[in-house]
N, C-alpha and C. Protein backbone atom coordinates (compact mmCIF):
# COMPACT_ATOMS: atom_id res chain seq x y z
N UNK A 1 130.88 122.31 -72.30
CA UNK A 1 132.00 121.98 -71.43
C UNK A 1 131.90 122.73 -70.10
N UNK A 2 131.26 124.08 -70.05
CA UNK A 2 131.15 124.91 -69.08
C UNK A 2 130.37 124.27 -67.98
N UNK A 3 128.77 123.45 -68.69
CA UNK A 3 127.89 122.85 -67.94
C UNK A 3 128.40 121.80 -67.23
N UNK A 4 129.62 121.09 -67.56
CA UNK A 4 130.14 120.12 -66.72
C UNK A 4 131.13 120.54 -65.70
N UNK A 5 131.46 121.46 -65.76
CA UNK A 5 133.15 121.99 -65.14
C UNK A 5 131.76 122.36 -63.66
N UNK A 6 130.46 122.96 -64.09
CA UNK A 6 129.76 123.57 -62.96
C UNK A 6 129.01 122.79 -62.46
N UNK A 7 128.57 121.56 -62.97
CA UNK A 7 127.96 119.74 -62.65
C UNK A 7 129.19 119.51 -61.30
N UNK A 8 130.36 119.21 -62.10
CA UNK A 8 131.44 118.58 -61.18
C UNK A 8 131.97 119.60 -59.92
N UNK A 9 131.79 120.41 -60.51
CA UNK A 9 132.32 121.76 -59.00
C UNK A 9 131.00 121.26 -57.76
N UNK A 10 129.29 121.45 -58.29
CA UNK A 10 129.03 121.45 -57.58
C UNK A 10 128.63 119.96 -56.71
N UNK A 11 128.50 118.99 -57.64
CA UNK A 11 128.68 117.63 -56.86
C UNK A 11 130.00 117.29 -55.53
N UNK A 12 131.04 118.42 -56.23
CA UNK A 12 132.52 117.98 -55.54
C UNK A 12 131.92 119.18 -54.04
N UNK A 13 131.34 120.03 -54.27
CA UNK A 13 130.63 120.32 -53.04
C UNK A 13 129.58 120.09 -52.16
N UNK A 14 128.70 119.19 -52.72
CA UNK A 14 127.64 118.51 -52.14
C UNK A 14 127.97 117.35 -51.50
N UNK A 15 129.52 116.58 -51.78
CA UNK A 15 129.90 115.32 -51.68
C UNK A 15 131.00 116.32 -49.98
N UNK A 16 131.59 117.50 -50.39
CA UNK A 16 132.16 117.78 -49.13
C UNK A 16 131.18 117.89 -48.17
N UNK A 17 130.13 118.80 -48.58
CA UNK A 17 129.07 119.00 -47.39
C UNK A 17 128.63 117.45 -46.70
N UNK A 18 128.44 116.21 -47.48
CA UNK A 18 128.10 115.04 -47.04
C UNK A 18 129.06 114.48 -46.10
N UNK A 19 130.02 114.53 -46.53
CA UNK A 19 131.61 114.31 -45.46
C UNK A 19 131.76 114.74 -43.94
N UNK A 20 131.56 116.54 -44.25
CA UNK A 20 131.58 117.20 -43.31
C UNK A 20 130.36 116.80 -42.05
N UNK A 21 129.11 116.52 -42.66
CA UNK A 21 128.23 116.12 -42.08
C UNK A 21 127.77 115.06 -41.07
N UNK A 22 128.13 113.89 -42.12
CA UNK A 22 127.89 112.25 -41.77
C UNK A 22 129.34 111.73 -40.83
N UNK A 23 129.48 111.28 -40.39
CA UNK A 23 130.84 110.72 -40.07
C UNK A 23 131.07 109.41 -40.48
N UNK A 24 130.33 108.89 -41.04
CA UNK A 24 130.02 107.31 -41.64
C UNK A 24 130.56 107.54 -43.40
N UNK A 25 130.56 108.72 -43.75
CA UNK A 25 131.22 108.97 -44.67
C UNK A 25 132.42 109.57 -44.86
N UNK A 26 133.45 109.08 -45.11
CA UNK A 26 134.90 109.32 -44.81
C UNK A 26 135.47 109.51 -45.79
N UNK A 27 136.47 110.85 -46.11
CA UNK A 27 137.82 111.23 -47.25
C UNK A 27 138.66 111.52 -46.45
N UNK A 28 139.72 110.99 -46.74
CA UNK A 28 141.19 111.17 -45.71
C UNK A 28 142.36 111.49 -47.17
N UNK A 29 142.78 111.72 -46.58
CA UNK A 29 144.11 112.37 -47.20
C UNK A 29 144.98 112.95 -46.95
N UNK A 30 146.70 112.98 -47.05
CA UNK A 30 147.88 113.24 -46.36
C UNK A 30 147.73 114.77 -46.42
N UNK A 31 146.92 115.78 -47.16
CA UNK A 31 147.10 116.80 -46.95
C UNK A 31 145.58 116.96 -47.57
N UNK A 32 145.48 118.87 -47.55
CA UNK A 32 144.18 119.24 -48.05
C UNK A 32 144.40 119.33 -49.57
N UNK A 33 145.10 119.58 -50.07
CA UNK A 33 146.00 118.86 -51.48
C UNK A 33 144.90 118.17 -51.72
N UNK A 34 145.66 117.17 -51.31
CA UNK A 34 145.39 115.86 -51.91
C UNK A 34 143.94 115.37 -51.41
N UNK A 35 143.20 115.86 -50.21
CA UNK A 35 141.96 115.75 -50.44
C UNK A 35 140.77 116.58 -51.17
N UNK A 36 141.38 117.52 -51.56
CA UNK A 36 140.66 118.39 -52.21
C UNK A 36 140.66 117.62 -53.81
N UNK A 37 141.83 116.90 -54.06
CA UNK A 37 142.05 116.30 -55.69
C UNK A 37 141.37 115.49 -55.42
N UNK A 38 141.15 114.31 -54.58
CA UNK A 38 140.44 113.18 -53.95
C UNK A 38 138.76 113.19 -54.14
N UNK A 39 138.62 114.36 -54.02
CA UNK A 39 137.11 114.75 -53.93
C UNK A 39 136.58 114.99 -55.11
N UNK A 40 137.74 116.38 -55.68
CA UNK A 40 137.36 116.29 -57.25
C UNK A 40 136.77 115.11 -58.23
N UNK A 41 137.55 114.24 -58.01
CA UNK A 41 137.92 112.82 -58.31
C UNK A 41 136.44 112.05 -58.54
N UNK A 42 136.48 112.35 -57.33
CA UNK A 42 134.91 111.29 -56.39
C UNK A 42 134.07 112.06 -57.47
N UNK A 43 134.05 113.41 -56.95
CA UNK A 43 132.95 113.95 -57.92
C UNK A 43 132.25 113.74 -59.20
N UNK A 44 133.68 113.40 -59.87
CA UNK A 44 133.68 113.18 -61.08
C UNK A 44 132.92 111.47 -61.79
N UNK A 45 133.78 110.70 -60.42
CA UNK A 45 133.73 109.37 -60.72
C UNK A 45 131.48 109.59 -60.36
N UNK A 46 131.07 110.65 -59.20
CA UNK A 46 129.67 110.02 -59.03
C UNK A 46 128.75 110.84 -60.28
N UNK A 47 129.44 112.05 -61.15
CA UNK A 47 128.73 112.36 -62.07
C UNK A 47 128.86 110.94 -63.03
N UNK A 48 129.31 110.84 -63.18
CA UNK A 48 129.70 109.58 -64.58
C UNK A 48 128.54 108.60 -63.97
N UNK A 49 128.56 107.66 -62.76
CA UNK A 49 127.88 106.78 -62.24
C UNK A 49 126.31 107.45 -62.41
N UNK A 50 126.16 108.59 -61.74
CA UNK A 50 124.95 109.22 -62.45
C UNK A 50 124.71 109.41 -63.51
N UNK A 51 125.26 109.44 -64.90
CA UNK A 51 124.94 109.61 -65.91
C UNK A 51 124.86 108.57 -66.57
N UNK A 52 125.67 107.61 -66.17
CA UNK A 52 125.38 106.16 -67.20
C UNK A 52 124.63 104.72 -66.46
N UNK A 53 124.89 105.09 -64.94
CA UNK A 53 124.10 103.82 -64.43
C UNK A 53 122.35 104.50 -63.95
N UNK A 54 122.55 105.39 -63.38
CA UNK A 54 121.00 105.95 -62.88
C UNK A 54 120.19 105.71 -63.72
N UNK A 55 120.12 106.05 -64.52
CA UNK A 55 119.30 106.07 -65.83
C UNK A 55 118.94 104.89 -66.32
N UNK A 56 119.55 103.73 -66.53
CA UNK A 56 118.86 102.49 -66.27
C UNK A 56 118.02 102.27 -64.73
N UNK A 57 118.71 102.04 -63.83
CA UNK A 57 118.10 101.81 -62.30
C UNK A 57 117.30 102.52 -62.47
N UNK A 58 117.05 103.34 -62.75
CA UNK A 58 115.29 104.61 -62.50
C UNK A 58 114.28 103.72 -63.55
N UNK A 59 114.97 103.23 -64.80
CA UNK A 59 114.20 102.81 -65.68
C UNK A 59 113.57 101.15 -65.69
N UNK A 60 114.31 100.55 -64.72
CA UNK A 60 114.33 99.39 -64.30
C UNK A 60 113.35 99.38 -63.12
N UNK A 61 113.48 100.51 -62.35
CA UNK A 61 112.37 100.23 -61.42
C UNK A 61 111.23 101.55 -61.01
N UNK A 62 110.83 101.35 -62.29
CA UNK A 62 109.69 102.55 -62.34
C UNK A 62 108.10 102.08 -61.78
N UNK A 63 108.25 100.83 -61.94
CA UNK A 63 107.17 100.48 -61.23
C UNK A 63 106.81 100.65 -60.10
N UNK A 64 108.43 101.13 -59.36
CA UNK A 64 108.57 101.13 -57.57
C UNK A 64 108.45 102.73 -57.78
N UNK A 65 108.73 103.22 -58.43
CA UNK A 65 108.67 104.72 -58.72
C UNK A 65 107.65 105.42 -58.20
N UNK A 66 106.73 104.77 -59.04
CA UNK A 66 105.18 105.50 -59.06
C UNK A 66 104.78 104.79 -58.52
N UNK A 67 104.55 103.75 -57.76
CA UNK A 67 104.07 102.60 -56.78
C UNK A 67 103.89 104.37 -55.37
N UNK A 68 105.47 104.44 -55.31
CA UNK A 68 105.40 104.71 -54.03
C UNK A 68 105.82 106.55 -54.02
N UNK A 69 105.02 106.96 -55.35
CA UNK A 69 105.40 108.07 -55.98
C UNK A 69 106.59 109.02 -55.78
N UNK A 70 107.57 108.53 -55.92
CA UNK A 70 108.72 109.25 -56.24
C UNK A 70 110.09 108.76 -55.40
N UNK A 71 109.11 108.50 -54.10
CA UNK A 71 110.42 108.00 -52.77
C UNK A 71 111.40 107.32 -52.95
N UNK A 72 111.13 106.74 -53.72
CA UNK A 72 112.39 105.51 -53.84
C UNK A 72 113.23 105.89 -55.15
N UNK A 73 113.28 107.23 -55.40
CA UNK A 73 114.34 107.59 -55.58
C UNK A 73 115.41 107.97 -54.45
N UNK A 74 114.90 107.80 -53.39
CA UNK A 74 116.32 107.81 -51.89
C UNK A 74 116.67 106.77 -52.22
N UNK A 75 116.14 105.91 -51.86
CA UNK A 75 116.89 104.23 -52.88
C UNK A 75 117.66 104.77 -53.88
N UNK A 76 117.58 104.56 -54.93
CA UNK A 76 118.25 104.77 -55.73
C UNK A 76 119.60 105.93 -56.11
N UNK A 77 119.07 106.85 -55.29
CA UNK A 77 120.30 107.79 -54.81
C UNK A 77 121.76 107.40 -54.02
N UNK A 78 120.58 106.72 -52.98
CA UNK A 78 121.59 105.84 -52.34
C UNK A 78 122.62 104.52 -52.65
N UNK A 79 121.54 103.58 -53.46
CA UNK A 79 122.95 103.03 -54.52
C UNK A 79 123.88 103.84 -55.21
N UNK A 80 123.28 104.61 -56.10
CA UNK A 80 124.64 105.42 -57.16
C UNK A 80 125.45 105.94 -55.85
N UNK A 81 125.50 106.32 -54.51
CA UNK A 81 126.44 106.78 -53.73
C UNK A 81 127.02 105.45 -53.43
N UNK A 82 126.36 104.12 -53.11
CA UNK A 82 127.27 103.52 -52.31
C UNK A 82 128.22 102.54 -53.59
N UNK A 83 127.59 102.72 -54.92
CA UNK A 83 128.43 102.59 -56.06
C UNK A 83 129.67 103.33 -56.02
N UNK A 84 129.49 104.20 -55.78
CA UNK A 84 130.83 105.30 -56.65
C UNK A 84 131.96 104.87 -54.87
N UNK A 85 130.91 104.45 -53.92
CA UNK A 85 132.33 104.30 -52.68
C UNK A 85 132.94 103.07 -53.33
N UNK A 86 132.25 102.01 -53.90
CA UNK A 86 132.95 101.02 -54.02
C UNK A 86 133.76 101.30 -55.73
N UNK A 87 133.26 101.65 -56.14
CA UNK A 87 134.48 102.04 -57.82
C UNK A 87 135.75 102.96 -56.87
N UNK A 88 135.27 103.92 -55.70
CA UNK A 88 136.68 104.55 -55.17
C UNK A 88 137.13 103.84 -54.86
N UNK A 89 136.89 103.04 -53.88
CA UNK A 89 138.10 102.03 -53.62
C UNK A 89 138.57 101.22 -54.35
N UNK A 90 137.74 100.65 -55.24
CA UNK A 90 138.54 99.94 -56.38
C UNK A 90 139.65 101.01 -57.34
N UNK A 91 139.50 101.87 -57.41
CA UNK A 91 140.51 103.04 -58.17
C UNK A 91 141.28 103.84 -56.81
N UNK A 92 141.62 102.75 -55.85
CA UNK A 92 142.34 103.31 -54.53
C UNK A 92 142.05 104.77 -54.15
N UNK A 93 140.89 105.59 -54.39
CA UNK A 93 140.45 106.79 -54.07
C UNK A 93 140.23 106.34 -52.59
N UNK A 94 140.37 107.44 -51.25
CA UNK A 94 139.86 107.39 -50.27
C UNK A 94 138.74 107.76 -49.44
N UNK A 95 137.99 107.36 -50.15
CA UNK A 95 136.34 107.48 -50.08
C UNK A 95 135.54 106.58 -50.25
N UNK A 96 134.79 106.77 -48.62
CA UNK A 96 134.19 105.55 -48.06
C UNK A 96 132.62 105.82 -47.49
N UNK A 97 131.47 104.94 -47.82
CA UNK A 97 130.43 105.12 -47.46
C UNK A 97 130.26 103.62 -46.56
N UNK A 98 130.25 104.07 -45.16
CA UNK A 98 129.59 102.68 -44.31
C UNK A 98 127.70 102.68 -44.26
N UNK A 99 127.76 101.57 -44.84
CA UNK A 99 126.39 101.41 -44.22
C UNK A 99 125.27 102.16 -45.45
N UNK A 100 124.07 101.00 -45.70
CA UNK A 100 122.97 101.63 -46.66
C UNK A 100 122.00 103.34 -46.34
N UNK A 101 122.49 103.02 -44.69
CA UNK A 101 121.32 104.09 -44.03
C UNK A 101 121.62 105.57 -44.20
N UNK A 102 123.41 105.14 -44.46
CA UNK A 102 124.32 106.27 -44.45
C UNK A 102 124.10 106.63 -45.67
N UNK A 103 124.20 105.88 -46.65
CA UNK A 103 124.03 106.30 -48.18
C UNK A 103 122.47 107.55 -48.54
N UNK A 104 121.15 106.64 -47.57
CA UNK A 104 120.44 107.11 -47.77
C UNK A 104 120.47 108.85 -47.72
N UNK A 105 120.81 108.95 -46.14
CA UNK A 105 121.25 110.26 -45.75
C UNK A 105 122.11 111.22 -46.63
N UNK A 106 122.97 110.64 -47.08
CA UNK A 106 124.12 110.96 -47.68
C UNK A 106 123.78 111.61 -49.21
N UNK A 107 122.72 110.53 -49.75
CA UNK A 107 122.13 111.23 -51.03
C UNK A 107 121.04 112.02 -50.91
N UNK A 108 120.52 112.21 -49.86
CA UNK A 108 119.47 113.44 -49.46
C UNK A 108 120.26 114.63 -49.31
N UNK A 109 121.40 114.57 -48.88
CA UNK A 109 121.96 115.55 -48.50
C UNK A 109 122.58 116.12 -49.90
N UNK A 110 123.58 115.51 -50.38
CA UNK A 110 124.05 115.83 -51.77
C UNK A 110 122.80 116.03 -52.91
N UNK A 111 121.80 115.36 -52.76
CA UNK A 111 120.70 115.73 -53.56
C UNK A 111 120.13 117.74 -53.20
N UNK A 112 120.68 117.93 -52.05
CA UNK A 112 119.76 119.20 -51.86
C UNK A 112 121.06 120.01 -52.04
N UNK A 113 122.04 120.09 -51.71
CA UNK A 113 123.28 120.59 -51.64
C UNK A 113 123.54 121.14 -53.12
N UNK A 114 123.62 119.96 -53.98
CA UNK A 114 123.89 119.70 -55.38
C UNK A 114 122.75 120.51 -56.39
N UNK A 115 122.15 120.93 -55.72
CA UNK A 115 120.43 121.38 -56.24
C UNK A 115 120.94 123.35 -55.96
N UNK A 116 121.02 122.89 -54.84
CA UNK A 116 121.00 124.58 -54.57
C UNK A 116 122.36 124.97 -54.74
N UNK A 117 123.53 124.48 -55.10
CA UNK A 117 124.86 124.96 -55.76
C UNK A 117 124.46 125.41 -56.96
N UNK A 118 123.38 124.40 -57.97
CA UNK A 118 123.61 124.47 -59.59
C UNK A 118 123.07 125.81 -59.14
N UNK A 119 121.56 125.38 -58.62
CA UNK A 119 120.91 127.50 -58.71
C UNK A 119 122.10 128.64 -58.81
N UNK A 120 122.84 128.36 -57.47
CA UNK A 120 123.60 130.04 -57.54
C UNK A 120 124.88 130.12 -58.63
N UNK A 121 125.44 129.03 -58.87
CA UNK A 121 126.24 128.47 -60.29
C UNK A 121 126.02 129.14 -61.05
N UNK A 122 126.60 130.06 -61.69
CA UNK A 122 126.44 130.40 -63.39
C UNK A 122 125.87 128.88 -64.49
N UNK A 123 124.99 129.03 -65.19
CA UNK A 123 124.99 128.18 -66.05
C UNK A 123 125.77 128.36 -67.43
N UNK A 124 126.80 127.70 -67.70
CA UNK A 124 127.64 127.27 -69.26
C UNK A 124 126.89 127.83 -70.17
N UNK A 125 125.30 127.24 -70.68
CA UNK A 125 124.86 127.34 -71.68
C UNK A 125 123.89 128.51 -71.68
């Protein structure tokens, strides 16, 4: 349970750093409240999307994988981000990704962000 509470902390900070960054990626909210819950949220909703859709998509296109050894996992990063904008808005969350190019960026960024949070993170287990 520990390993997830420190999964979701640090995605919910890799997803602020992406915000703060991009301007094509947008969280609004009537207060820091409520964007700080907003984010949590997101976080949560892009661990889940990572855990149950990635894992097919990687497995579905492994041929592009090792074709083009490894790269197109930015692809694929970049869907599971521009997934979880569209499940937010469908679950009226205010979080928005314009544009594929943005996604790309967006999951490079949370990919390195999200990487070097877990490092300094205590690990659960």
């Amino acid at each position: 349970m520990m390993n997830f509470l420190v999964k979701t902390i640090a995605n919910a900070g890799a997803l602020a750093v992406a915000v703060w960054l991009l301007d094509d990626i947008t969280l609004t909210g009537d207060s820091t409240g409520k964007e700080i819950g907003t984010l949590l949220l997101v976080a949560l909703l892009f661990g889940l999307v990572n855990f149950l859709v990635k894992p097919v998509v990687k497995l579905l296109s492994l041929p592009l994988l090792i074709l083009t050894l490894g790269l197109f996992t930015l692809v694929v990063n970049a869907l599971m981000l521009l997934l979880t904008s569209w499940l937010a808005d469908q679950l009226d969350l205010s979080f928005h990704v314009e544009g594929f190019w943005t996604a790309v960026l967006g999951g490079l960024i949370i990919s390195v962000v999200s990487w070097a949070l877990n490092v300094v993170l205590p690990d659960g287990d």
